[in-house]
PDB file of N, CA and C in Angstrom:
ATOM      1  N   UNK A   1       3.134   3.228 -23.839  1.00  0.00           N
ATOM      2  CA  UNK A   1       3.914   2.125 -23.331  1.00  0.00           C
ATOM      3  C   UNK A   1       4.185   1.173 -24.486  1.00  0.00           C
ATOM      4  N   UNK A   2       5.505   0.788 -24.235  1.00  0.00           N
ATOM      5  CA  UNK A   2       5.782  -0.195 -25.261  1.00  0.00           C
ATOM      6  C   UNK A   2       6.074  -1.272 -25.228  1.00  0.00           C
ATOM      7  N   UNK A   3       5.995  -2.950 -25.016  1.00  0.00           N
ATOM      8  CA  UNK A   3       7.012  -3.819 -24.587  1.00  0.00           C
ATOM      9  C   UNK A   3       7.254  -4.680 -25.946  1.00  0.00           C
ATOM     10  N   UNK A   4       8.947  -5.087 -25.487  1.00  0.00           N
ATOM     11  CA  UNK A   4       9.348  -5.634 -26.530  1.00  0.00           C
ATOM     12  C   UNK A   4       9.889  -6.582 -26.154  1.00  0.00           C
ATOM     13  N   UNK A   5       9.901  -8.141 -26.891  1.00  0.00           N
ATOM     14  CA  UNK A   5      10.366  -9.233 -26.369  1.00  0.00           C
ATOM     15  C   UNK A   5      11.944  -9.470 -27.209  1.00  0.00           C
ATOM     16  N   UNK A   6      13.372  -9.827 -26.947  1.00  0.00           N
ATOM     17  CA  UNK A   6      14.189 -10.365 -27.769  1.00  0.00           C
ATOM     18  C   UNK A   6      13.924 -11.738 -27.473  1.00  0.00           C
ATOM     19  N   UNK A   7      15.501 -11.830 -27.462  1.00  0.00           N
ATOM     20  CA  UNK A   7      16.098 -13.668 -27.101  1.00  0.00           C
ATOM     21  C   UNK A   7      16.108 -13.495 -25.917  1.00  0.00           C
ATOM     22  N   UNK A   8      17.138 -12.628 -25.061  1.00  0.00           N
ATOM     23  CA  UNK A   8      17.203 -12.770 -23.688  1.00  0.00           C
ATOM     24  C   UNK A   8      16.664 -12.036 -23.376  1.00  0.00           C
ATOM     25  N   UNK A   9      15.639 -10.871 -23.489  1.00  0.00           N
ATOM     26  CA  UNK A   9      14.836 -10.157 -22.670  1.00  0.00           C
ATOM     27  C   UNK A   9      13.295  -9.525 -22.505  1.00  0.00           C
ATOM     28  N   UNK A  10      12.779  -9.126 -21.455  1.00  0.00           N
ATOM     29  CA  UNK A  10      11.648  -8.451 -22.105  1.00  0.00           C
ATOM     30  C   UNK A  10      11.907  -7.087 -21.990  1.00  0.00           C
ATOM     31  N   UNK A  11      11.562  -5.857 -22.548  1.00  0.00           N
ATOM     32  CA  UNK A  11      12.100  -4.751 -22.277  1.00  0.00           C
ATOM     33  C   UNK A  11      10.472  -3.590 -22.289  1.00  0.00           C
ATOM     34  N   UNK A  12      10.102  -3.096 -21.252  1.00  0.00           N
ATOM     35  CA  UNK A  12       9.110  -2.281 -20.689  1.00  0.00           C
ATOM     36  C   UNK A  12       9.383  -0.735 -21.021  1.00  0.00           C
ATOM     37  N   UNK A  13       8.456  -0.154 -22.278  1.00  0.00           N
ATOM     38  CA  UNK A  13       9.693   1.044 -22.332  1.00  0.00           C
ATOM     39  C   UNK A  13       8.217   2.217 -21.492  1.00  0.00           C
ATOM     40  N   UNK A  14       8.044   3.036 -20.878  1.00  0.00           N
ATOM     41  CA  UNK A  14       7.361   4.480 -20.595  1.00  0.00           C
ATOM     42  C   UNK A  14       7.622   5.751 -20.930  1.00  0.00           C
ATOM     43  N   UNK A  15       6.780   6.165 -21.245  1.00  0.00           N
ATOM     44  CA  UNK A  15       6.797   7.757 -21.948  1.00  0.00           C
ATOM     45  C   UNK A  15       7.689   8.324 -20.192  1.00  0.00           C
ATOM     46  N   UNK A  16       8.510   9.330 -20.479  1.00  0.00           N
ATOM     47  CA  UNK A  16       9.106   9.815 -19.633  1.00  0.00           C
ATOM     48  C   UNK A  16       8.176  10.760 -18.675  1.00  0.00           C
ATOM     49  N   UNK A  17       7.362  11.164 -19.680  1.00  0.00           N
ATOM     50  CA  UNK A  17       6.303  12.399 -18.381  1.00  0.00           C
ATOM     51  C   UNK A  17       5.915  11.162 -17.397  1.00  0.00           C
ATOM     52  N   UNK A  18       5.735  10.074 -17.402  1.00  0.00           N
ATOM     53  CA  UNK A  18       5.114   8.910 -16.650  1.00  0.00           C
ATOM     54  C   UNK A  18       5.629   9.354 -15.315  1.00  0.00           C
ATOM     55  N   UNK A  19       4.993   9.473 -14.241  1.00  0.00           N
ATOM     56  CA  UNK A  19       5.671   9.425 -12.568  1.00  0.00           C
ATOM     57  C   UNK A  19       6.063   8.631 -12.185  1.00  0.00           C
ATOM     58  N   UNK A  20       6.996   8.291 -11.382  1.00  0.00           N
ATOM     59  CA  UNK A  20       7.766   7.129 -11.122  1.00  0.00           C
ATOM     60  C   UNK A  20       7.487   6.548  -9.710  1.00  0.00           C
ATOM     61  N   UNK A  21       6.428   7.369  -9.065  1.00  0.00           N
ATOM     62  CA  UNK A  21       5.845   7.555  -7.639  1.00  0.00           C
ATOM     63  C   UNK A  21       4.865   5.888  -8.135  1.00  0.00           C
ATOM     64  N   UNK A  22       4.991   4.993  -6.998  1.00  0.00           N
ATOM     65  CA  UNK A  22       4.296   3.662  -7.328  1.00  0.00           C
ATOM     66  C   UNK A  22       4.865   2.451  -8.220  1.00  0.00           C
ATOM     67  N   UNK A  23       5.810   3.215  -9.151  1.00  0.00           N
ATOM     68  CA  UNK A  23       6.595   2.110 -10.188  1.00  0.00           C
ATOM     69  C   UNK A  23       7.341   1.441  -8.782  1.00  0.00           C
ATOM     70  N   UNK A  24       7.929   1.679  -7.979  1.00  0.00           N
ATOM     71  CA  UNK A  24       8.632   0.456  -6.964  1.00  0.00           C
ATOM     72  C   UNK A  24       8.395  -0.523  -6.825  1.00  0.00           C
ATOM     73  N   UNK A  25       6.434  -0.657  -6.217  1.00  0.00           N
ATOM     74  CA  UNK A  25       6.342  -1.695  -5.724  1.00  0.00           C
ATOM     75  C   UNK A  25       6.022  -2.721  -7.042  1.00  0.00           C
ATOM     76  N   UNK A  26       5.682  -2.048  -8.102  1.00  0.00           N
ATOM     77  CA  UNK A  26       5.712  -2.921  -9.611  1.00  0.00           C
ATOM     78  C   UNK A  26       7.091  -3.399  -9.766  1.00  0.00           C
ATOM     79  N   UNK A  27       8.047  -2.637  -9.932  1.00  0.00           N
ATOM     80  CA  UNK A  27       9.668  -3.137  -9.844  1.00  0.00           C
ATOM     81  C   UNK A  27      10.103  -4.508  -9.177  1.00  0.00           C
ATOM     82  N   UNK A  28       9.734  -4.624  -7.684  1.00  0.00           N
ATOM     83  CA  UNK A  28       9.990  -4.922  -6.575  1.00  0.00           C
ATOM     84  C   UNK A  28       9.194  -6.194  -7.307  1.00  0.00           C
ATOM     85  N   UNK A  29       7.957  -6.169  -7.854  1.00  0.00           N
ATOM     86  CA  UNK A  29       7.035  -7.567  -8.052  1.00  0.00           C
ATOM     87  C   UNK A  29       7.876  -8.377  -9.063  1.00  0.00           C
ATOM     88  N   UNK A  30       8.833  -7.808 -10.094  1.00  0.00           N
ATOM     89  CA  UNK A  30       8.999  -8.316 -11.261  1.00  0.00           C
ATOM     90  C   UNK A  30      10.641  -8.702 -10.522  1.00  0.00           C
ATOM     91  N   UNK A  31      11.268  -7.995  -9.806  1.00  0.00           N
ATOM     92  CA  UNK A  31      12.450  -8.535  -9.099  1.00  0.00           C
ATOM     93  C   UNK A  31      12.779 -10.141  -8.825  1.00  0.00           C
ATOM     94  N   UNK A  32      11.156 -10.290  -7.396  1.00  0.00           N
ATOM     95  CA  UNK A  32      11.203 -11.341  -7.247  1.00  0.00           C
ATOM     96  C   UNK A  32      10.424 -12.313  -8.406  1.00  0.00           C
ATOM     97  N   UNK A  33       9.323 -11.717  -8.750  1.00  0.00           N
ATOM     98  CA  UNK A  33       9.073 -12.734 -10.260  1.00  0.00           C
ATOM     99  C   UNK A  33      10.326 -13.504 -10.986  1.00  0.00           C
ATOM    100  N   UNK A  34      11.434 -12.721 -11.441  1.00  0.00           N
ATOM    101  CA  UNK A  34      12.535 -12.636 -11.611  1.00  0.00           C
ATOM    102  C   UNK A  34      13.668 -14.052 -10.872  1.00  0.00           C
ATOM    103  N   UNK A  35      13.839 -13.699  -9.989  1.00  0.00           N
ATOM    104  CA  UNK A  35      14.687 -14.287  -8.321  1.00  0.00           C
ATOM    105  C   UNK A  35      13.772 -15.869  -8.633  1.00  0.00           C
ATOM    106  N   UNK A  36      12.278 -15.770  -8.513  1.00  0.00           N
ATOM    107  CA  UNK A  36      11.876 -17.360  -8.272  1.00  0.00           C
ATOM    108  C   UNK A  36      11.460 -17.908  -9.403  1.00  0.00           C
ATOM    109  N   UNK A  37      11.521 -17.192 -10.318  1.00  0.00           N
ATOM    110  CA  UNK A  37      11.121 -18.056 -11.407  1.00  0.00           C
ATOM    111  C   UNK A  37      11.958 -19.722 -11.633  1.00  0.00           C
ATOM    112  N   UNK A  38      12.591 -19.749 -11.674  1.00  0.00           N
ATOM    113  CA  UNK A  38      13.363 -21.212 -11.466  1.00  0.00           C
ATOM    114  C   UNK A  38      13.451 -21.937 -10.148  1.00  0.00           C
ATOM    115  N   UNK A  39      13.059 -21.197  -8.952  1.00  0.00           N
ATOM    116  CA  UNK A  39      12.756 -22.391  -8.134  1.00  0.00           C
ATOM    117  C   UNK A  39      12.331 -23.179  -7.936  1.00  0.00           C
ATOM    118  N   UNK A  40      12.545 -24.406  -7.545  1.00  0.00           N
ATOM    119  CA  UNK A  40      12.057 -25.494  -7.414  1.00  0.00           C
ATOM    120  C   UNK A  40      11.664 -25.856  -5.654  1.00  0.00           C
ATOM    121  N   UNK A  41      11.199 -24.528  -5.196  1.00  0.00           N
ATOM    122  CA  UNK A  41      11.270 -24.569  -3.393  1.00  0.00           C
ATOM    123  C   UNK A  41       9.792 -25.124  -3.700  1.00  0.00           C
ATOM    124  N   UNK A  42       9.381 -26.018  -2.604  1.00  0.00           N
ATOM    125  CA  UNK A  42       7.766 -26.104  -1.882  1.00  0.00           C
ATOM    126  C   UNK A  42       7.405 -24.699  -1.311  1.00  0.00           C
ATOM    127  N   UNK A  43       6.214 -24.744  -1.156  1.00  0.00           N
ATOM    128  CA  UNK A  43       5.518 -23.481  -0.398  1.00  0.00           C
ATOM    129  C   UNK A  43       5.988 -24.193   1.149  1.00  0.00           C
ATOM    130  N   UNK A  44       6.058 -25.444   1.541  1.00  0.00           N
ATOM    131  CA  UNK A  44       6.021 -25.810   3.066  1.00  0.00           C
ATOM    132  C   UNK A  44       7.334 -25.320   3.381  1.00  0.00           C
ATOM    133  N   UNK A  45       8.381 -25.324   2.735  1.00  0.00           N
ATOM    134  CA  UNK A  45       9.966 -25.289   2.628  1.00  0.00           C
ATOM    135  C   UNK A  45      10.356 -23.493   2.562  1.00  0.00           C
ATOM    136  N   UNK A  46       9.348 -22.737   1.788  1.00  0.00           N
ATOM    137  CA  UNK A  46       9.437 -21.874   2.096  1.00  0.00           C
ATOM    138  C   UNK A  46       8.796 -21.076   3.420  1.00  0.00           C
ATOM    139  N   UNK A  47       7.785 -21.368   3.925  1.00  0.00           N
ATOM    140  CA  UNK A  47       7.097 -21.486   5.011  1.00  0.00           C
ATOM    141  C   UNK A  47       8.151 -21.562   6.032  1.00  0.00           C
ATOM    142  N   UNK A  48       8.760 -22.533   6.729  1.00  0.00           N
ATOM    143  CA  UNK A  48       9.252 -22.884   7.672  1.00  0.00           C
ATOM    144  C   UNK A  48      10.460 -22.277   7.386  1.00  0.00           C
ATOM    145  N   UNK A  49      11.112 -21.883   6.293  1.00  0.00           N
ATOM    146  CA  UNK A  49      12.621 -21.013   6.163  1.00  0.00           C
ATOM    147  C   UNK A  49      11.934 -19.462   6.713  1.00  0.00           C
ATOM    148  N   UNK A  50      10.484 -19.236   6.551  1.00  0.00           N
ATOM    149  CA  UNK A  50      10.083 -17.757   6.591  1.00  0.00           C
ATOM    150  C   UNK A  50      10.062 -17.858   8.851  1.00  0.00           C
ATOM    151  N   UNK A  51       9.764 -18.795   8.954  1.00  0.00           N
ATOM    152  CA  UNK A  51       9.268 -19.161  10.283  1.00  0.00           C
ATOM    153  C   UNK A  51      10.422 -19.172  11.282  1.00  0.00           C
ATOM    154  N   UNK A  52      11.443 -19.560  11.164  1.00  0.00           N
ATOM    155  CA  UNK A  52      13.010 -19.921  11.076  1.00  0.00           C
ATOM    156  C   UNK A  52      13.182 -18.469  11.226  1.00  0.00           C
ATOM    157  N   UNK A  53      13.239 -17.284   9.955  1.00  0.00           N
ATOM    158  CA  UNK A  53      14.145 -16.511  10.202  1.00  0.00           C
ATOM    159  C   UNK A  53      13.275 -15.117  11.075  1.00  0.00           C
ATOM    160  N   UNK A  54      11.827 -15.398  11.340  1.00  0.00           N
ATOM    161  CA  UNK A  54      11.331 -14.301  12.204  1.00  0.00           C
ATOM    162  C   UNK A  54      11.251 -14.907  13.582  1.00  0.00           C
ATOM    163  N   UNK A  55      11.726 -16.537  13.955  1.00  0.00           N
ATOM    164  CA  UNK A  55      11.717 -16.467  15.289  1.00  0.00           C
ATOM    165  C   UNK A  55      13.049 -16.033  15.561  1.00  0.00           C
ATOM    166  N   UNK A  56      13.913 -15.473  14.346  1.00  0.00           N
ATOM    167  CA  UNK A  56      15.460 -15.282  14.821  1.00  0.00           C
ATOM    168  C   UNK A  56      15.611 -14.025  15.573  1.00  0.00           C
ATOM    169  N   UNK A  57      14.707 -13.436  14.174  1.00  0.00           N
ATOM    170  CA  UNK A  57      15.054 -11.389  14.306  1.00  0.00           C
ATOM    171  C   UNK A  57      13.834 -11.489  15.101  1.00  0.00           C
ATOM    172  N   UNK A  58      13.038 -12.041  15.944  1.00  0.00           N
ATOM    173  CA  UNK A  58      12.362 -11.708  17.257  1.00  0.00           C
ATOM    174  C   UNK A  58      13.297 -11.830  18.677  1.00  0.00           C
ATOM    175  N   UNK A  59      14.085 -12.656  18.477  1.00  0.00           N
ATOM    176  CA  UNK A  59      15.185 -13.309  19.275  1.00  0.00           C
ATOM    177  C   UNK A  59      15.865 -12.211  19.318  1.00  0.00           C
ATOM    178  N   UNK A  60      16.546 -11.571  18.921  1.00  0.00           N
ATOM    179  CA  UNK A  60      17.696 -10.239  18.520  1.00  0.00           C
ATOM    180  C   UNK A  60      17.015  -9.173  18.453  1.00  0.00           C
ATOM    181  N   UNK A  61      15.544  -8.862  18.510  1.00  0.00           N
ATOM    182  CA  UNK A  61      15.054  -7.977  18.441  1.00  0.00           C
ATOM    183  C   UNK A  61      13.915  -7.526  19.831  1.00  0.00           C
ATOM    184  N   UNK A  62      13.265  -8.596  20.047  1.00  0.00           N
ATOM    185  CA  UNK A  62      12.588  -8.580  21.548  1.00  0.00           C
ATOM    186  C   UNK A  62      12.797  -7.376  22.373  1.00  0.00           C
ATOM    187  N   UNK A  63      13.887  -7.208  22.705  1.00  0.00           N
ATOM    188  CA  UNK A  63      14.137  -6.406  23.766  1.00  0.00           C
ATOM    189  C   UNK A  63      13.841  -4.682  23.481  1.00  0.00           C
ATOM    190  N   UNK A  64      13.645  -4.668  22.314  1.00  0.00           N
ATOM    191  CA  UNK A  64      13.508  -3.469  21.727  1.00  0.00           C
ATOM    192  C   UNK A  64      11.897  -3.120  21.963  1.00  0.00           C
ATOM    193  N   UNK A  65      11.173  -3.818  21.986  1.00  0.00           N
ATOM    194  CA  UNK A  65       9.901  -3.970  21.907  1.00  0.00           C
ATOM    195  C   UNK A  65       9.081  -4.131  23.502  1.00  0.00           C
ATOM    196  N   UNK A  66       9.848  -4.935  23.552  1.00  0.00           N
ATOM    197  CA  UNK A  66       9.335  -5.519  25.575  1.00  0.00           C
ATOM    198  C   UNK A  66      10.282  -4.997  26.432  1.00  0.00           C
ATOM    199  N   UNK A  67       9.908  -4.966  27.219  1.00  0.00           N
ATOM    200  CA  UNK A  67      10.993  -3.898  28.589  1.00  0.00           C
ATOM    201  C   UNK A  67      10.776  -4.837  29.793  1.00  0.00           C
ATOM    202  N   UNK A  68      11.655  -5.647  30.018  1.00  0.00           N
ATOM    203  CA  UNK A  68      11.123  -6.632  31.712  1.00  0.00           C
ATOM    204  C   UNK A  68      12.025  -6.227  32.471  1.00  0.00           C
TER     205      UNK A  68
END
């Protein structure tokens, strides 16, 4: 493994025999690492936006789940 820093980047290099089975959820971490690094959100602000959008898709989704 190699990493290399420029001006604008960091660059992660792997030997190719490497499996790629598990690299996702590493991907997926550095995505959003990525995405929030400059936010300036509260944890409470994110909280209640997270709270907000699962009482939505419970709302639109309920019926799938419960049978009355």
């Amino acid at each position: 493994m190699r990493i290399e820093r420029t001006n604008n980047e960091i660059i992660i290099r792997l030997p190719s025999y490497v499996k790629t089975d598990g690299l996702q959820k590493f991907i997926d971490y550095l995505v959003y690492k990525e995405v929030t690094a400059k936010s300036k959100a509260k944890q409470a602000d994110v909280d209640k936006l997270a709270k907000e959008v699962k009482k939505g898709w419970w709302s639109k989704n309920r019926s799938r789940f419960i049978r009355e």
